[in-house]
C-alpha atoms as a PDB file:
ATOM      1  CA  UNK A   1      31.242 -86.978  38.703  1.00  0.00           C
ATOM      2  CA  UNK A   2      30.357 -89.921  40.533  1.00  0.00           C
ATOM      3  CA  UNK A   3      29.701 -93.291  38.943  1.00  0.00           C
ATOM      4  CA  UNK A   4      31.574 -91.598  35.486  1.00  0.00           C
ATOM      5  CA  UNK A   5      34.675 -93.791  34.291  1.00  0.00           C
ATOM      6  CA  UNK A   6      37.570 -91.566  33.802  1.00  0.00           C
ATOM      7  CA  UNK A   7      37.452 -91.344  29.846  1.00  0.00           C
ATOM      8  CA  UNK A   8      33.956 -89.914  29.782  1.00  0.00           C
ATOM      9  CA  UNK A   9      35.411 -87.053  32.719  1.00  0.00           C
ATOM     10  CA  UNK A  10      38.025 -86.158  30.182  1.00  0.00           C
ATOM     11  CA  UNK A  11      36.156 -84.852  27.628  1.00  0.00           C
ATOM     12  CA  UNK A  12      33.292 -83.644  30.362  1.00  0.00           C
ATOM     13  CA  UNK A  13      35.990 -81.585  31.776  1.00  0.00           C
ATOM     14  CA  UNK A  14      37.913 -80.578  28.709  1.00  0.00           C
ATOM     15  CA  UNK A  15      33.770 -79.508  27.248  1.00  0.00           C
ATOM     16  CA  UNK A  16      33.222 -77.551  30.496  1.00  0.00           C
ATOM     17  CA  UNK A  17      35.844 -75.790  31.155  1.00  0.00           C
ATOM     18  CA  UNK A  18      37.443 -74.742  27.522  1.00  0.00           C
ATOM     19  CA  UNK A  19      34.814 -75.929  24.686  1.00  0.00           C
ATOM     20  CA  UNK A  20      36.700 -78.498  23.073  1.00  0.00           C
ATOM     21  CA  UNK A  21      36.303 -82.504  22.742  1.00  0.00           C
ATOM     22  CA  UNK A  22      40.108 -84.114  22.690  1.00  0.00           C
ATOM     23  CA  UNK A  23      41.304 -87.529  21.976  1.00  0.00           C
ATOM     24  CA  UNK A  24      43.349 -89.149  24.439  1.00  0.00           C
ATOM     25  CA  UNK A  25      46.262 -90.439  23.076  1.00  0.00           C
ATOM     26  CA  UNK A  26      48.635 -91.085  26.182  1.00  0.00           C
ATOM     27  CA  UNK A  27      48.433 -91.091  30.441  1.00  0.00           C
ATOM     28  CA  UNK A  28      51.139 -88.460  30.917  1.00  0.00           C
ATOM     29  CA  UNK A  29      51.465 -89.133  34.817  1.00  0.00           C
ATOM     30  CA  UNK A  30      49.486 -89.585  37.912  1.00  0.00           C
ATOM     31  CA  UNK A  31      49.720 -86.930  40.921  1.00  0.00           C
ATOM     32  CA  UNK A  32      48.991 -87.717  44.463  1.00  0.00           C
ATOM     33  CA  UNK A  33      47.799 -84.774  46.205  1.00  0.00           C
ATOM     34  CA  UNK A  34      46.946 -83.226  50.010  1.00  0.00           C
ATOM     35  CA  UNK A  35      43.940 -81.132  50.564  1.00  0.00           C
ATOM     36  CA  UNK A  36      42.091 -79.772  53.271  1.00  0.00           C
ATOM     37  CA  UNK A  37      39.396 -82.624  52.656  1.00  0.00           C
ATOM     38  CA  UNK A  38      42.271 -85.427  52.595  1.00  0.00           C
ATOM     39  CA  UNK A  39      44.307 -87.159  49.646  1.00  0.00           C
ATOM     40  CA  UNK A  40      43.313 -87.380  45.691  1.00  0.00           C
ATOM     41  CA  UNK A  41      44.594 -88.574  42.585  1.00  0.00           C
ATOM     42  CA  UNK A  42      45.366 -86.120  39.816  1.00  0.00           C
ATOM     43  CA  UNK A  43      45.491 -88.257  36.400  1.00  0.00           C
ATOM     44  CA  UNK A  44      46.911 -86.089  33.828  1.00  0.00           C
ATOM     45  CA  UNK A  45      46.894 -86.864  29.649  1.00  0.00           C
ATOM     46  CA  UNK A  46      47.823 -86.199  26.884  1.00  0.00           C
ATOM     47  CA  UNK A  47      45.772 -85.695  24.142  1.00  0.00           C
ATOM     48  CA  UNK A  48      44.797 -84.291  21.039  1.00  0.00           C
ATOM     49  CA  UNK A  49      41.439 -81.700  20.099  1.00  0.00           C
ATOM     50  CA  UNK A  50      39.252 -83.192  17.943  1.00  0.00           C
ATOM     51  CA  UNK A  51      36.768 -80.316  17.821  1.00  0.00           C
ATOM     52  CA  UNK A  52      36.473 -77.081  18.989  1.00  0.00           C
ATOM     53  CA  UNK A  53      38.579 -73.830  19.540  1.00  0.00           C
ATOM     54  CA  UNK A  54      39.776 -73.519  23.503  1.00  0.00           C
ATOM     55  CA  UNK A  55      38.048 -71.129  25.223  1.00  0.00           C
ATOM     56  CA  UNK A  56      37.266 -69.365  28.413  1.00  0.00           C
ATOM     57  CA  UNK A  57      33.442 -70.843  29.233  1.00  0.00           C
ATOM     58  CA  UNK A  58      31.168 -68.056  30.469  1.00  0.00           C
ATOM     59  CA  UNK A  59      30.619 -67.056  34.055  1.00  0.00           C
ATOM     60  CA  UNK A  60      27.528 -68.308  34.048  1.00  0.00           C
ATOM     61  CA  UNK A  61      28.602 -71.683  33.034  1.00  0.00           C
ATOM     62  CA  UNK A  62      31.665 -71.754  35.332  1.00  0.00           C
ATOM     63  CA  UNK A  63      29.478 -70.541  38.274  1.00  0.00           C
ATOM     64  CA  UNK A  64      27.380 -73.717  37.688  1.00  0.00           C
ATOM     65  CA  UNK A  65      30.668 -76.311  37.777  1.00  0.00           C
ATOM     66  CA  UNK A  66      32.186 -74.223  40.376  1.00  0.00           C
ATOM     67  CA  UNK A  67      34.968 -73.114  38.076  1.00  0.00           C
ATOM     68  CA  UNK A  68      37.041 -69.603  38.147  1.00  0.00           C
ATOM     69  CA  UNK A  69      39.201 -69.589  35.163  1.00  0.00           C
ATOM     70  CA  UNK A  70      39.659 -66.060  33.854  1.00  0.00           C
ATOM     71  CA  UNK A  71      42.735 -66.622  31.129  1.00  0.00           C
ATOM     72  CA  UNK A  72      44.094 -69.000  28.797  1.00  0.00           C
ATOM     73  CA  UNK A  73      47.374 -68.841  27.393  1.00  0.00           C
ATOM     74  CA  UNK A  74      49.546 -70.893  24.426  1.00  0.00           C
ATOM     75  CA  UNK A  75      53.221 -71.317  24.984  1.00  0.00           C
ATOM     76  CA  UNK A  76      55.732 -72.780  23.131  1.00  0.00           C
ATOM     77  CA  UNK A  77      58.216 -75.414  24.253  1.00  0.00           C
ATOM     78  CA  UNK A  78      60.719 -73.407  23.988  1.00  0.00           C
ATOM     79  CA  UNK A  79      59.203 -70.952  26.207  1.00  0.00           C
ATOM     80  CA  UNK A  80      57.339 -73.633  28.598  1.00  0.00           C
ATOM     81  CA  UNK A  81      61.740 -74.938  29.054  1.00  0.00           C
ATOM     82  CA  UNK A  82      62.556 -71.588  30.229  1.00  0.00           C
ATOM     83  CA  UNK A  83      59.900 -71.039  32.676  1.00  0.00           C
ATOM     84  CA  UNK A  84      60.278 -71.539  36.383  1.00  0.00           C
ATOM     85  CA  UNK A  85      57.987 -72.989  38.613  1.00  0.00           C
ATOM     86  CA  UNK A  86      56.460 -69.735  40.588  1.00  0.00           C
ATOM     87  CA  UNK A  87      55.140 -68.596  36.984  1.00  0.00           C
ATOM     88  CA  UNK A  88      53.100 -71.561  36.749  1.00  0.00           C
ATOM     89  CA  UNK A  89      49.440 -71.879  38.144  1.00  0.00           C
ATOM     90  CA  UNK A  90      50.494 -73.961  40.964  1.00  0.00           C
ATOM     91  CA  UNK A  91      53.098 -76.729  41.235  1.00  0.00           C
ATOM     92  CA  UNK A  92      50.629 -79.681  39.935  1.00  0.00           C
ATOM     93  CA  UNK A  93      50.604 -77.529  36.407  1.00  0.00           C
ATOM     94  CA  UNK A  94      54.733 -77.624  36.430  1.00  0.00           C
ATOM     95  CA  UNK A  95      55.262 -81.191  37.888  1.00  0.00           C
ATOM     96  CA  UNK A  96      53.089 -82.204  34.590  1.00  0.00           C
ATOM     97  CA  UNK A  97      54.555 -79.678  32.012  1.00  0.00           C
ATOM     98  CA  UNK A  98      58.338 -81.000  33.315  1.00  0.00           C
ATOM     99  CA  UNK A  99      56.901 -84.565  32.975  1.00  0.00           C
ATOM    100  CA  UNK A 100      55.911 -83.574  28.976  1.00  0.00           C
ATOM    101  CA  UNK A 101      58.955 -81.874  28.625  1.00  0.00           C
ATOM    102  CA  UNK A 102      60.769 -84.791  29.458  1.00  0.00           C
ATOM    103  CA  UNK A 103      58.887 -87.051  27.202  1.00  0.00           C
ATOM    104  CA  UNK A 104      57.370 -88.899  29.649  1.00  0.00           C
ATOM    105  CA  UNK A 105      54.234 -90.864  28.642  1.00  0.00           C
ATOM    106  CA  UNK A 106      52.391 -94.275  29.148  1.00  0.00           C
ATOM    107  CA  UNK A 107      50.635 -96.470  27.106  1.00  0.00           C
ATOM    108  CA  UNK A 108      46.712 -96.064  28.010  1.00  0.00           C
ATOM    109  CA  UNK A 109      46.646 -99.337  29.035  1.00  0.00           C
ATOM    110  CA  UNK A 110      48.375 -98.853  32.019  1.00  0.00           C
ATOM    111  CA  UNK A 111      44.832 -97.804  33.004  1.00  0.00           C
ATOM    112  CA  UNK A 112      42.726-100.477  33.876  1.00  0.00           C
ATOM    113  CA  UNK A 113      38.897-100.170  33.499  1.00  0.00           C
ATOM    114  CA  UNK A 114      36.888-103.286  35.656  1.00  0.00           C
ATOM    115  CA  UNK A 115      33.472-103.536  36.476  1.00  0.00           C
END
């Protein structure tokens, strides 16, 4: 959303589209990506849920954020190290699962707030 600093959007997002307010505990990796529109940054975290269960938010609510999410699933790591890439969503979702797998993270204050 505009004029919303990036920690407030996580737990907007995380709220809207599965019912649950996390706590960020690391910046997992930053994705660069090409759209119709033109280029955007991805950040991905890693975090922890503080409250809630994760759930599919109802159609009514998705239709509002513009949101189509019919499923969610729980794998193991075992299972997420034997996957291959066409049986994720899309190659944004495996680019950040490898990144996890690989025990890639960054302190948070790699990300710099200024006003």
């Amino acid at each position: 959303e505009r004029n919303e600093d990036l920690f407030t959007a996580i737990n907007r997002e995380c709220h809207e589209e599965a019912g649950i307010t996390v706590e960020v505990k690391n910046l997992l990796n930053i994705q660069y990506i090409q759209k119709k529109s033109g280029w955007v940054f991805q950040f991905n975290f890693i975090a922890t849920i503080k409250e809630g269960t994760p759930h599919i938010a109802s159609q009514d609510s998705q239709d509002q954020i513009n949101e189509s999410i019919t499923d969610v699933k729980f794998f193991s790591k075992e299972e997420l190290k034997k996957m291959k890439e066409d049986e994720f969503m899309n190659s944004r979702a495996f680019a950040a699962v490898s990144d996890w797998l690989a025990g890639k993270r960054y302190n948070l204050d790699a990300v710099n707030i200024i006003e």
